[in-house]
N, C-alpha and C. Protein backbone atom coordinates (compact mmCIF):
# COMPACT_ATOMS: atom_id res chain seq x y z
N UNK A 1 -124.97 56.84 -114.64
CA UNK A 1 -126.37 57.19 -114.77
C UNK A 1 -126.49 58.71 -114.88
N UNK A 2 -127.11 59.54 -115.91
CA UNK A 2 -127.76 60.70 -116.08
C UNK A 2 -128.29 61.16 -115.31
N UNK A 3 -128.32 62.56 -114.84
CA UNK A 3 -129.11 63.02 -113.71
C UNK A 3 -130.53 63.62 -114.88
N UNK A 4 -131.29 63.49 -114.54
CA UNK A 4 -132.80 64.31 -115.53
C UNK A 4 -132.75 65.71 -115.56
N UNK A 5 -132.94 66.39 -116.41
CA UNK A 5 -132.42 67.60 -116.72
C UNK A 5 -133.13 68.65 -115.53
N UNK A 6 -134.73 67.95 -115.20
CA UNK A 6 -134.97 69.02 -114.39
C UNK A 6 -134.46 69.00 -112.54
N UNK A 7 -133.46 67.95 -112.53
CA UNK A 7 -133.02 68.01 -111.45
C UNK A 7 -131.65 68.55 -110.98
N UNK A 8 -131.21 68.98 -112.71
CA UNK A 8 -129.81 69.32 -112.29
C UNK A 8 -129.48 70.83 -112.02
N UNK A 9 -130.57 71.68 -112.03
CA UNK A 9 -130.73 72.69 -111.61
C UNK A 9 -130.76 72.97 -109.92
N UNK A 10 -131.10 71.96 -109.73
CA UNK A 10 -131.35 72.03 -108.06
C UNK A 10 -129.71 71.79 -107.82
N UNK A 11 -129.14 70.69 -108.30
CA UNK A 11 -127.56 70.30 -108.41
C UNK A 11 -126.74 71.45 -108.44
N UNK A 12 -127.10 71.77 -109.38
CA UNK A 12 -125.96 73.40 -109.74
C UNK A 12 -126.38 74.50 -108.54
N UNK A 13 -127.10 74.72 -108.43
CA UNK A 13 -127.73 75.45 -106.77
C UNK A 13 -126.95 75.11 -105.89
N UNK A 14 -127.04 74.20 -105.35
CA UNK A 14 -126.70 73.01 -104.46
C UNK A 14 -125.12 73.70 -104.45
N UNK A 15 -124.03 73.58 -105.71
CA UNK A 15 -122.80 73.57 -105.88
C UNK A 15 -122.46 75.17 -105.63
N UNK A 16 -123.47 75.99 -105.99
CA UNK A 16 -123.28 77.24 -106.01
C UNK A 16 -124.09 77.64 -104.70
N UNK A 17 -124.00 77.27 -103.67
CA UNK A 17 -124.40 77.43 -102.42
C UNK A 17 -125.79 78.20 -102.14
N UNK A 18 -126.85 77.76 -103.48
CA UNK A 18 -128.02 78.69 -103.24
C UNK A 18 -129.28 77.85 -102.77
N UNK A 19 -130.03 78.56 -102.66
CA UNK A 19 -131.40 77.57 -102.84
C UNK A 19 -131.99 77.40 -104.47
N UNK A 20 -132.62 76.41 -105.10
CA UNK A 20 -132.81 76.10 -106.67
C UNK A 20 -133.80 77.10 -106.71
N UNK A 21 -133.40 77.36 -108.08
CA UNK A 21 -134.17 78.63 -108.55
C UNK A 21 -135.64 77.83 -109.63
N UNK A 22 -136.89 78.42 -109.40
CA UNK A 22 -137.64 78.37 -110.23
C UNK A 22 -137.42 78.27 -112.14
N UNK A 23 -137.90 77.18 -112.64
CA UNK A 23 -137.88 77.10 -114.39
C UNK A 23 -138.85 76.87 -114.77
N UNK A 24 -138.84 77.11 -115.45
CA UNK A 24 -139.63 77.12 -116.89
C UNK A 24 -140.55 75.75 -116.71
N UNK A 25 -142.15 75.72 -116.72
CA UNK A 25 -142.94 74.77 -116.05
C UNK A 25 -142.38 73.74 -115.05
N UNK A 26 -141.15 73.63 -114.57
CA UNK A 26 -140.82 72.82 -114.13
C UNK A 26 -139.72 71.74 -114.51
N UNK A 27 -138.99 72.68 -115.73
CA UNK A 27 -137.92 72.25 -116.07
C UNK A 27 -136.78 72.88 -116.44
N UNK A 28 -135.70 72.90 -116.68
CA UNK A 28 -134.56 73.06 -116.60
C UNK A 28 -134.67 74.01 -117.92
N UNK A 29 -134.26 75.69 -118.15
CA UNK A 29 -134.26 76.51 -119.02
C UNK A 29 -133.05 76.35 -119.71
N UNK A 30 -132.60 75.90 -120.89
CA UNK A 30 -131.38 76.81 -122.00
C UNK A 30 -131.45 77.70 -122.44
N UNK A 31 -130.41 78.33 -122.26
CA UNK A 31 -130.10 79.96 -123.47
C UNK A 31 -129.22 79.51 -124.31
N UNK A 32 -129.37 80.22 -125.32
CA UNK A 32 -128.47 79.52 -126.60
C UNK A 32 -128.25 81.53 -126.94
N UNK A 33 -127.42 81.60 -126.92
CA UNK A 33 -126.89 83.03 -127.53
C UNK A 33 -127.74 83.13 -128.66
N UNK A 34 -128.41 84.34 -129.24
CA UNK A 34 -128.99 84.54 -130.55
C UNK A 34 -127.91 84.85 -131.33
N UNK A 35 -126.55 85.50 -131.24
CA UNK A 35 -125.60 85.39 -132.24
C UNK A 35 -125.26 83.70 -132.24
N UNK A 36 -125.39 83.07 -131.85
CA UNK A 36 -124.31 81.85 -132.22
C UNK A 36 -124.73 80.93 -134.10
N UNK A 37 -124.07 80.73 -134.52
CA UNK A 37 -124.13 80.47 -135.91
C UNK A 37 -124.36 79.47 -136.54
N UNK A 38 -123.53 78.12 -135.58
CA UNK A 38 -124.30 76.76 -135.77
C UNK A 38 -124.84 76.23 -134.32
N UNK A 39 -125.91 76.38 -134.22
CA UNK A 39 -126.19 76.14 -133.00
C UNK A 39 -126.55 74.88 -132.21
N UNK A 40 -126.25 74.08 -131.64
CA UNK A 40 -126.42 72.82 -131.35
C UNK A 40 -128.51 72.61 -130.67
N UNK A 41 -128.72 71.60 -130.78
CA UNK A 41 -129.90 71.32 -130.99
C UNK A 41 -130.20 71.03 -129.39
N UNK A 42 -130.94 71.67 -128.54
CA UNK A 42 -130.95 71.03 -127.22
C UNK A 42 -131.86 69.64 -126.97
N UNK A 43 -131.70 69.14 -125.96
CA UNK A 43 -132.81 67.74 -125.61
C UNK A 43 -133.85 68.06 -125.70
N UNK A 44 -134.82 66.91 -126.16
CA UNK A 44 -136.42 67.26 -127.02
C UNK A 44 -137.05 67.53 -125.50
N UNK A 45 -136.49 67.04 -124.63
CA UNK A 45 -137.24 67.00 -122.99
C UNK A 45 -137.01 68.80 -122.67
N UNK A 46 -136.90 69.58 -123.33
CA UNK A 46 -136.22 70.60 -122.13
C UNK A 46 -136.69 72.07 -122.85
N UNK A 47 -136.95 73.08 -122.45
CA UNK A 47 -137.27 74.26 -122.56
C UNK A 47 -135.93 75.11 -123.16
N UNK A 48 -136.01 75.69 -124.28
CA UNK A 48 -134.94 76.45 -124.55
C UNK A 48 -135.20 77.60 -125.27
N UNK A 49 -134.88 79.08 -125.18
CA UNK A 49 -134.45 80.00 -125.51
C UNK A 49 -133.52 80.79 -126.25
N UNK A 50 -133.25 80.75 -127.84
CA UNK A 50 -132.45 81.79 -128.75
C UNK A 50 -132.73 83.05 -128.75
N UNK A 51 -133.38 83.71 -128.23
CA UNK A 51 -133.90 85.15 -128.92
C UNK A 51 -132.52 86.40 -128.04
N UNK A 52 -132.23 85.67 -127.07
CA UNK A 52 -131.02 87.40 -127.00
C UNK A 52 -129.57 86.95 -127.03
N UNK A 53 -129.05 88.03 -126.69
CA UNK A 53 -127.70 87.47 -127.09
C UNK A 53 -126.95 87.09 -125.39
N UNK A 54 -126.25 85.85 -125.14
CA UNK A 54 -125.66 86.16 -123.87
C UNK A 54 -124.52 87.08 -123.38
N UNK A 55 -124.39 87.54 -122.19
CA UNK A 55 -123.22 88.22 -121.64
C UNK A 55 -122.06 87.30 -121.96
N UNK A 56 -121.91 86.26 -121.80
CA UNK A 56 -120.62 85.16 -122.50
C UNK A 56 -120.94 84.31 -123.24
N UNK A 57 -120.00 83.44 -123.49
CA UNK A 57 -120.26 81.94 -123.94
C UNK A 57 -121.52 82.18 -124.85
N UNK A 58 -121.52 80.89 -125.41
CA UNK A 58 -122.95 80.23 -126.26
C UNK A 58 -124.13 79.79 -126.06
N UNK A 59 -123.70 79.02 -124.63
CA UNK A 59 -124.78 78.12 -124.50
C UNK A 59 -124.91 78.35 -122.14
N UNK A 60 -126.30 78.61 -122.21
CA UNK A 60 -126.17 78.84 -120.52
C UNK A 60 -127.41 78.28 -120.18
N UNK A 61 -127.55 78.72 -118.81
CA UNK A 61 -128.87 78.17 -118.29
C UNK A 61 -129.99 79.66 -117.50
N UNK A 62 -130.87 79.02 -117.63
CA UNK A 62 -131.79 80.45 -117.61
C UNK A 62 -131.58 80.65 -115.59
N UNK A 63 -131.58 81.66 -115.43
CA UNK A 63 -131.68 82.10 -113.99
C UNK A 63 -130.00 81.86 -113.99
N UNK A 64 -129.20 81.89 -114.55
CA UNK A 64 -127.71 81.81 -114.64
C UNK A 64 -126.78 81.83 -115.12
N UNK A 65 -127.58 83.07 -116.51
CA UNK A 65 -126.60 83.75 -117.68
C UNK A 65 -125.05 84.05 -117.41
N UNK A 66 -125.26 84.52 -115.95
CA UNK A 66 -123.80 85.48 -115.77
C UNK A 66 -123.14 84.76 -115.03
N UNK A 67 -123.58 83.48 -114.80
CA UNK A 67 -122.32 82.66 -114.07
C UNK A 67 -122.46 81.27 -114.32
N UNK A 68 -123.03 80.95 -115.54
CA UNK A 68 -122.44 79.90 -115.78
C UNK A 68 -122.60 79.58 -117.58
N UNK A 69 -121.59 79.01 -117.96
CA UNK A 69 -121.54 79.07 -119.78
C UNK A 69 -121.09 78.16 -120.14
N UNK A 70 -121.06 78.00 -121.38
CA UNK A 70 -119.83 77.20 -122.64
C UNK A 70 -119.83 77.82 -123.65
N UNK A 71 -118.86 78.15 -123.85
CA UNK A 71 -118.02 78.69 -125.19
C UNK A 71 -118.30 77.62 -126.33
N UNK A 72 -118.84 77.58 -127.37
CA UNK A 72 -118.14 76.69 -128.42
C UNK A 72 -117.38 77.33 -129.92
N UNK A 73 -116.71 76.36 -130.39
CA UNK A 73 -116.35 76.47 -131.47
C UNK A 73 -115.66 75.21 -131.97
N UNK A 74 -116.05 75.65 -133.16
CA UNK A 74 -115.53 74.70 -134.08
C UNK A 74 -114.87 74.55 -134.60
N UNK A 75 -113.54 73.57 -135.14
CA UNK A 75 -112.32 73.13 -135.12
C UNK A 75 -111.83 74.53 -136.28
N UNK A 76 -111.73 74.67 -137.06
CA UNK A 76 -111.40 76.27 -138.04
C UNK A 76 -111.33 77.27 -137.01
N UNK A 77 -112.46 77.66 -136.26
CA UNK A 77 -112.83 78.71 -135.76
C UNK A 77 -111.92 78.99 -134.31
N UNK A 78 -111.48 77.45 -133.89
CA UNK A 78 -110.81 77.79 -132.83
C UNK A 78 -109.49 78.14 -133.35
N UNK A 79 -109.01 78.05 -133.99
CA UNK A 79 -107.58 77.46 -135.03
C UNK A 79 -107.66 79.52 -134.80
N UNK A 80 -108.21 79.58 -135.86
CA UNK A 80 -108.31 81.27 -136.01
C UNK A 80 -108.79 82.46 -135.02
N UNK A 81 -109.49 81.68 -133.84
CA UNK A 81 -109.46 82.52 -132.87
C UNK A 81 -107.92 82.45 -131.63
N UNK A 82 -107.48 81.30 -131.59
CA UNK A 82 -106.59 81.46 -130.54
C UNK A 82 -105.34 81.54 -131.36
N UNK A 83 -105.45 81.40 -132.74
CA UNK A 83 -103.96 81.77 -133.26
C UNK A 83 -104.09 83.23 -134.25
N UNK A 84 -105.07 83.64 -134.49
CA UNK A 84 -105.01 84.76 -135.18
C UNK A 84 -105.85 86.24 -134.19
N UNK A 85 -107.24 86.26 -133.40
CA UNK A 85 -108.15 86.78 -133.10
C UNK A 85 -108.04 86.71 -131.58
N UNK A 86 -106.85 86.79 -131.44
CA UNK A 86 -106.83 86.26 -129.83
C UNK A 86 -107.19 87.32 -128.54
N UNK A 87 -106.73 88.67 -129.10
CA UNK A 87 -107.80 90.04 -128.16
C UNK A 87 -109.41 89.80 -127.94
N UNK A 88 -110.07 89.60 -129.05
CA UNK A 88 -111.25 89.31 -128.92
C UNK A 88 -111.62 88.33 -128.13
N UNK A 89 -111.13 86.75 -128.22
CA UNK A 89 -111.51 85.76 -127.76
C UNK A 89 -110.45 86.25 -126.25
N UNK A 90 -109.63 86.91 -125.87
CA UNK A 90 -108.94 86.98 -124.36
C UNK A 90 -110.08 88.00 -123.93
N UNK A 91 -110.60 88.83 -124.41
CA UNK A 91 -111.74 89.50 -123.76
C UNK A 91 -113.05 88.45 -123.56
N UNK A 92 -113.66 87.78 -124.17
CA UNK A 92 -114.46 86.33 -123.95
C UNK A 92 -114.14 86.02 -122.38
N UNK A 93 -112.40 85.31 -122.81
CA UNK A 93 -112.26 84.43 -121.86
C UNK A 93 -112.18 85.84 -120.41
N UNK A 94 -112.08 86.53 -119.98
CA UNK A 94 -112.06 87.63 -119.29
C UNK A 94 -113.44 87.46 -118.31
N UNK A 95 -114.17 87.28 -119.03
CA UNK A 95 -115.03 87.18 -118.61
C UNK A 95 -115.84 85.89 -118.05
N UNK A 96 -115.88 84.58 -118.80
CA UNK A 96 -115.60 83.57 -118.11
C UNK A 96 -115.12 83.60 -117.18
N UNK A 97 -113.98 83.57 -117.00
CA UNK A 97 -113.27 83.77 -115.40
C UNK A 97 -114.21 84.21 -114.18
N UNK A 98 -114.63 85.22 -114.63
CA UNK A 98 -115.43 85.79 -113.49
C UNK A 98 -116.99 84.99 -113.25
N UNK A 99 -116.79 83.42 -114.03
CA UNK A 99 -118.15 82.94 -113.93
C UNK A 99 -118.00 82.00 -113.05
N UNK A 100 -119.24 81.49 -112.17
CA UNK A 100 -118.83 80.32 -111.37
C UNK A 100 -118.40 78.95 -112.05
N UNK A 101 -118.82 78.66 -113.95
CA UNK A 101 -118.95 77.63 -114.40
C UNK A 101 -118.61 77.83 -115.57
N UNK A 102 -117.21 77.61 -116.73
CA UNK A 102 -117.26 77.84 -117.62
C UNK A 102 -116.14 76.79 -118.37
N UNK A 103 -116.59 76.91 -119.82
CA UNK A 103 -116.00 76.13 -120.45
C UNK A 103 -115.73 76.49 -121.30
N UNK A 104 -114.54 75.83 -122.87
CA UNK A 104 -114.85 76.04 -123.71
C UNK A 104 -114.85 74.53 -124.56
N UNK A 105 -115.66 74.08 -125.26
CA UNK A 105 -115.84 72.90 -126.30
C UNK A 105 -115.87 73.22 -127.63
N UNK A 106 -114.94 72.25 -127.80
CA UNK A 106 -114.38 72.76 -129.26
C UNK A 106 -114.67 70.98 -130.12
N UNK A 107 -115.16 71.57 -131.09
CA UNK A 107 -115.72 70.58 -132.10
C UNK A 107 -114.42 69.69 -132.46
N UNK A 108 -114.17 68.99 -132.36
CA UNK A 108 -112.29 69.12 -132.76
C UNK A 108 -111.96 68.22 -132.45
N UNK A 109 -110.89 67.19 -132.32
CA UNK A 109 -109.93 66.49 -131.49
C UNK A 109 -108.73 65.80 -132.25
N UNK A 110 -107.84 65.01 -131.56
CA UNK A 110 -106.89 65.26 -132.25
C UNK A 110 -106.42 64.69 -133.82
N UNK A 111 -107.67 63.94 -133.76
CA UNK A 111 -107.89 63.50 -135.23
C UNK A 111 -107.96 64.60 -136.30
N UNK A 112 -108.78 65.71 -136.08
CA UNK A 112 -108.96 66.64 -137.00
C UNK A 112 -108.50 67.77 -136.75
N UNK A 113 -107.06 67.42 -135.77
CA UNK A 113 -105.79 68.83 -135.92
C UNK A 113 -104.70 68.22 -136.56
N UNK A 114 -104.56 66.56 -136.06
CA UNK A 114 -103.10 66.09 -136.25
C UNK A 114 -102.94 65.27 -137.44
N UNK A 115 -102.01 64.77 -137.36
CA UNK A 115 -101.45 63.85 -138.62
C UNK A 115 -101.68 65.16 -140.30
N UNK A 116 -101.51 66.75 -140.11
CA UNK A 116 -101.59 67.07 -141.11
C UNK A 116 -103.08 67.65 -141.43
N UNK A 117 -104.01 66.99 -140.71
CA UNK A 117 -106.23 67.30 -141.19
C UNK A 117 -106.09 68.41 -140.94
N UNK A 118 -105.25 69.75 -140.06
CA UNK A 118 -105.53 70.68 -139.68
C UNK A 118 -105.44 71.91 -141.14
N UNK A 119 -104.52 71.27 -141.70
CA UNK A 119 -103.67 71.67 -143.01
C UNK A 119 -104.71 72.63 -144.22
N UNK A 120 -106.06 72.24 -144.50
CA UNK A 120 -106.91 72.58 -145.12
C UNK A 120 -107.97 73.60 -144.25
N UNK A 121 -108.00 73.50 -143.17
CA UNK A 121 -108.28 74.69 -142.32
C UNK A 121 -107.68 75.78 -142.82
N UNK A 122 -106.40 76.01 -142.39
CA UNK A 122 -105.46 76.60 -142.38
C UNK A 122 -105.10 77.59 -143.73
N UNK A 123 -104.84 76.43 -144.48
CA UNK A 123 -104.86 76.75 -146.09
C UNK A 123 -105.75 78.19 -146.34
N UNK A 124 -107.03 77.55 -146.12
CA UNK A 124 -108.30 78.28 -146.18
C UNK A 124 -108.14 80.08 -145.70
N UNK A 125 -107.95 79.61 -144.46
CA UNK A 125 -107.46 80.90 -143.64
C UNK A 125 -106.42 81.77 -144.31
N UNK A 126 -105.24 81.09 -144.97
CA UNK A 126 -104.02 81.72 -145.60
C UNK A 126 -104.81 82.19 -146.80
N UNK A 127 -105.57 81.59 -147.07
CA UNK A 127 -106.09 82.01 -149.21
C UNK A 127 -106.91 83.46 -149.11
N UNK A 128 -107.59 83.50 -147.52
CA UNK A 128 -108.17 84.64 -147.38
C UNK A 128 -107.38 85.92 -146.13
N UNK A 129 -105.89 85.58 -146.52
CA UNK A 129 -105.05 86.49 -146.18
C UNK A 129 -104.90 86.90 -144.45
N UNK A 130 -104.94 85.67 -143.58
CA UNK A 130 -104.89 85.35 -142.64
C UNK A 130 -103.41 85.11 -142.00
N UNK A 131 -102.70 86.44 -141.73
CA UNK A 131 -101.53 86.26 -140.81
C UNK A 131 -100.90 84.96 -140.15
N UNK A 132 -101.91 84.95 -139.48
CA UNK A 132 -101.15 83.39 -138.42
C UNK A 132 -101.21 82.13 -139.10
N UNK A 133 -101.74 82.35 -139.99
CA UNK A 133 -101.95 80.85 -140.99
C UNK A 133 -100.79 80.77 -141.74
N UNK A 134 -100.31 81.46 -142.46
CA UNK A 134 -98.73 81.27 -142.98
C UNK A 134 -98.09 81.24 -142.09
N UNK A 135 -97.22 81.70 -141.11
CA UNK A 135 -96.89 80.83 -139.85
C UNK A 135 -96.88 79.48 -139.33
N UNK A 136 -98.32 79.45 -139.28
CA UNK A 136 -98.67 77.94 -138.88
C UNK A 136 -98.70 77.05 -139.58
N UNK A 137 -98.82 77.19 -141.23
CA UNK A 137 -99.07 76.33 -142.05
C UNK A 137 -97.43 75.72 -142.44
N UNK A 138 -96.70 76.80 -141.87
CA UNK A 138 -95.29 76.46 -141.89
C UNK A 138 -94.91 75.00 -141.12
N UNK A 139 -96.00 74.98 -139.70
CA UNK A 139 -95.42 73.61 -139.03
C UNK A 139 -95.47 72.81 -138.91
N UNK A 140 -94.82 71.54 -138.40
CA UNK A 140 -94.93 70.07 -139.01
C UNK A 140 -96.11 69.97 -138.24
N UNK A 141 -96.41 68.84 -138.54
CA UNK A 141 -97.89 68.65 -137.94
C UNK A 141 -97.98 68.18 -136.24
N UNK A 142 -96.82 67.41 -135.77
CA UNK A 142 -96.63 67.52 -134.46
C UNK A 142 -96.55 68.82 -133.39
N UNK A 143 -95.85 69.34 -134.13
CA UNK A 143 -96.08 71.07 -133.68
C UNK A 143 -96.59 71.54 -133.61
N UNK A 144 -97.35 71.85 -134.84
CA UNK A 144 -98.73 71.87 -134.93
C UNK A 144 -100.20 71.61 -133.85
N UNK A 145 -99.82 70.02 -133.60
CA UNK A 145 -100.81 69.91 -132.32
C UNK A 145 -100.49 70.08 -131.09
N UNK A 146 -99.01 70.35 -130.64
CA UNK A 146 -98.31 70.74 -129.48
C UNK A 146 -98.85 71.88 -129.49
N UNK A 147 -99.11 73.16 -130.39
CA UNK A 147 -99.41 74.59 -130.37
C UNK A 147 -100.80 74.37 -130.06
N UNK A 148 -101.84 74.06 -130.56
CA UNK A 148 -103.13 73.72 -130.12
C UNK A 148 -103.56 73.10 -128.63
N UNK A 149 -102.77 71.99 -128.58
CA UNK A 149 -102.89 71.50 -127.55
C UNK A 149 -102.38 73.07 -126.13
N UNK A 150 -101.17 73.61 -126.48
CA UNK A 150 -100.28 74.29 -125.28
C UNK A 150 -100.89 75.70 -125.19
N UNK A 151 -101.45 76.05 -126.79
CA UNK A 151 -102.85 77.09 -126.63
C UNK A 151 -103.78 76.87 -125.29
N UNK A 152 -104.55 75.65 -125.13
CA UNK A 152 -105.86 74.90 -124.63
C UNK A 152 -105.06 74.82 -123.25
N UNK A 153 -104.10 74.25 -123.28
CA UNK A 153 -103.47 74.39 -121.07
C UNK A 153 -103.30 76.16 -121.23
N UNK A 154 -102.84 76.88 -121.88
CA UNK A 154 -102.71 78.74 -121.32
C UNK A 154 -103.88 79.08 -121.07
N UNK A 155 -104.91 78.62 -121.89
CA UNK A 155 -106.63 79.15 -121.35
C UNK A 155 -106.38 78.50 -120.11
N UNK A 156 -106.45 77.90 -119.56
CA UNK A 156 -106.72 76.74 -118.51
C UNK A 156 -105.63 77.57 -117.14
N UNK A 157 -104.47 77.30 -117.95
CA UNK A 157 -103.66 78.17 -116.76
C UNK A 157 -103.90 79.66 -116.24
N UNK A 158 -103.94 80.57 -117.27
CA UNK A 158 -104.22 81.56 -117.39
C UNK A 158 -105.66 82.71 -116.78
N UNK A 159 -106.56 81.93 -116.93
CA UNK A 159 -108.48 81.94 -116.83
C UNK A 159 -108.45 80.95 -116.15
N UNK A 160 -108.52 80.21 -116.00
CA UNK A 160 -108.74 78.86 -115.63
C UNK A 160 -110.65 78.08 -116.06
N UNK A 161 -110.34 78.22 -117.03
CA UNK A 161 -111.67 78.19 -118.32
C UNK A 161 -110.83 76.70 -119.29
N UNK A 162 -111.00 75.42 -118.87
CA UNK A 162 -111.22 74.48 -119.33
C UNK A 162 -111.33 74.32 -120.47
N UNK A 163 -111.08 73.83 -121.51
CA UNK A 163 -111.08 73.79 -122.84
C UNK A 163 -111.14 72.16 -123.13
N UNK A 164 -112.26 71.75 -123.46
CA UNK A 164 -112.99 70.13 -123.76
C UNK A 164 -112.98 70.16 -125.58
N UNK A 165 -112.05 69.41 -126.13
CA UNK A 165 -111.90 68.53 -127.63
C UNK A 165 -112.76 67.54 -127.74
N UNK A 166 -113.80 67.35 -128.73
CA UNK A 166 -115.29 66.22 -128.83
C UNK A 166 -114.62 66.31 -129.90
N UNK A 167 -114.51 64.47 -130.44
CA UNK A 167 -114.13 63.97 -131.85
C UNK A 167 -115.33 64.96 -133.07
N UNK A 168 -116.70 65.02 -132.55
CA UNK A 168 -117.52 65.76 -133.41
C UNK A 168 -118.59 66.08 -133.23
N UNK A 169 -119.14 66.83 -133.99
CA UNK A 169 -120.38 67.59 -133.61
C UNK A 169 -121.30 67.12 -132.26
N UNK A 170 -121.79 66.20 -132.53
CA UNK A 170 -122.64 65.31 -131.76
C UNK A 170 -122.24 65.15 -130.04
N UNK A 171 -121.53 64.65 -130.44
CA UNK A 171 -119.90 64.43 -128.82
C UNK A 171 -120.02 65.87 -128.60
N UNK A 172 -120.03 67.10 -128.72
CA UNK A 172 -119.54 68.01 -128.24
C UNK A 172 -121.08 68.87 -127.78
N UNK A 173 -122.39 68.27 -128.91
CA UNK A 173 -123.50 68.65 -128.26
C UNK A 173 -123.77 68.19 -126.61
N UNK A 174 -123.53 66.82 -126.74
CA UNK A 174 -123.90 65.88 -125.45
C UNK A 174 -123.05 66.40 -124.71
N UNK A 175 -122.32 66.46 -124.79
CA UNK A 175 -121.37 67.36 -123.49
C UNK A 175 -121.93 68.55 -123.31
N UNK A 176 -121.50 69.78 -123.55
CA UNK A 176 -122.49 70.75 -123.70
C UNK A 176 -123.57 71.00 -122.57
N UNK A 177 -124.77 70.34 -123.14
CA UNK A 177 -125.76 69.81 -122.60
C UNK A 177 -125.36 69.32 -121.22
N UNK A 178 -124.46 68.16 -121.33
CA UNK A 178 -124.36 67.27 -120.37
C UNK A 178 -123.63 68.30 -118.82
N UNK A 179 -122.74 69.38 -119.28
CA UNK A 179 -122.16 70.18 -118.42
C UNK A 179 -123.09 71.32 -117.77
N UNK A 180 -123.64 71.48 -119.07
CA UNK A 180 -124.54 72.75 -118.06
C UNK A 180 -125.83 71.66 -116.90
């Protein structure tokens, strides 16, 4: 059973040893980063906010920008951030760390890394002169998802910032949502 969105604020309080913070008429606030590019659509029930940009992640909750997030990206984007862009995205994750609640969800799973699907990503990345993509495009496709996959446990080990694979868009909204 679903908890109702405007109660899970009191929940996350609760976990973060506070008293619940005031929202938005009486319901549960989203921030959605104003940089983020495809932005997932929040629940028609709920109050949400694009206009600034967050201190992390994509997606947060209002009264709890700086400690609690989700990262997203999407299956290309992770490909090229943790195998090509990885200063940038280790400064990201840097900061996560220091959040009480963070994630990252990645549009992705192993359907659309393995058996080879990752291959046209990749391609893509190599045609527009992308270092780690000739490399990678070098490996069999089991390897391939061993590197993705052993990427996703070093965040985890490393930060200790969780990294969640949703077969697709949709799956990775509801989660999302469903985490904050």
């Amino acid at each position: 059973m679903s908890t109702p969105f405007r109660t899970r604020g009191a929940l996350l309080a609760a976990a973060l040893g506070e008293e619940p913070k005031p929202f938005v008429d009486g319901e549960l606030g989203f921030l959605i980063d104003s940089r983020e590019q495809q932005p997932f659509s929040p629940p028609d029930d709920v109050h949400w906010d694009a206009s600034k940009p967050l201190p992390a992640g994509d997606y947060s909750l209002a009264c709890y920008a700086s400690r609690v997030a989700v990262e997203r990206k999407g299956a290309a984007d992770y490909l090229a951030t943790v195998l090509g862009d990885w200063a940038r995205f280790r400064a990201e994750l840097l900061k996560l760390k220091g959040y009480d609640r963070a994630c990252v969800v990645v549009e992705g799973d192993d359907a659309a890394f393995g058996g080879g699907k990752h291959r046209p990503l990749v391609e893509a990345a190599r045609a527009n002169g992308a270092a780690w993509a000739v490399k990678f495009s070098a490996l069999p496709p089991q390897q391939a998802l061993a590197r993705i996959h052993g990427t996703a446990q070093l965040i985890f080990a490393e930060y200790g910032v969780p990294v969640f694979f949703c077969s697709m868009r949709e799956r990775a909204s509801a989660f999302t949502f469903g985490v904050l």
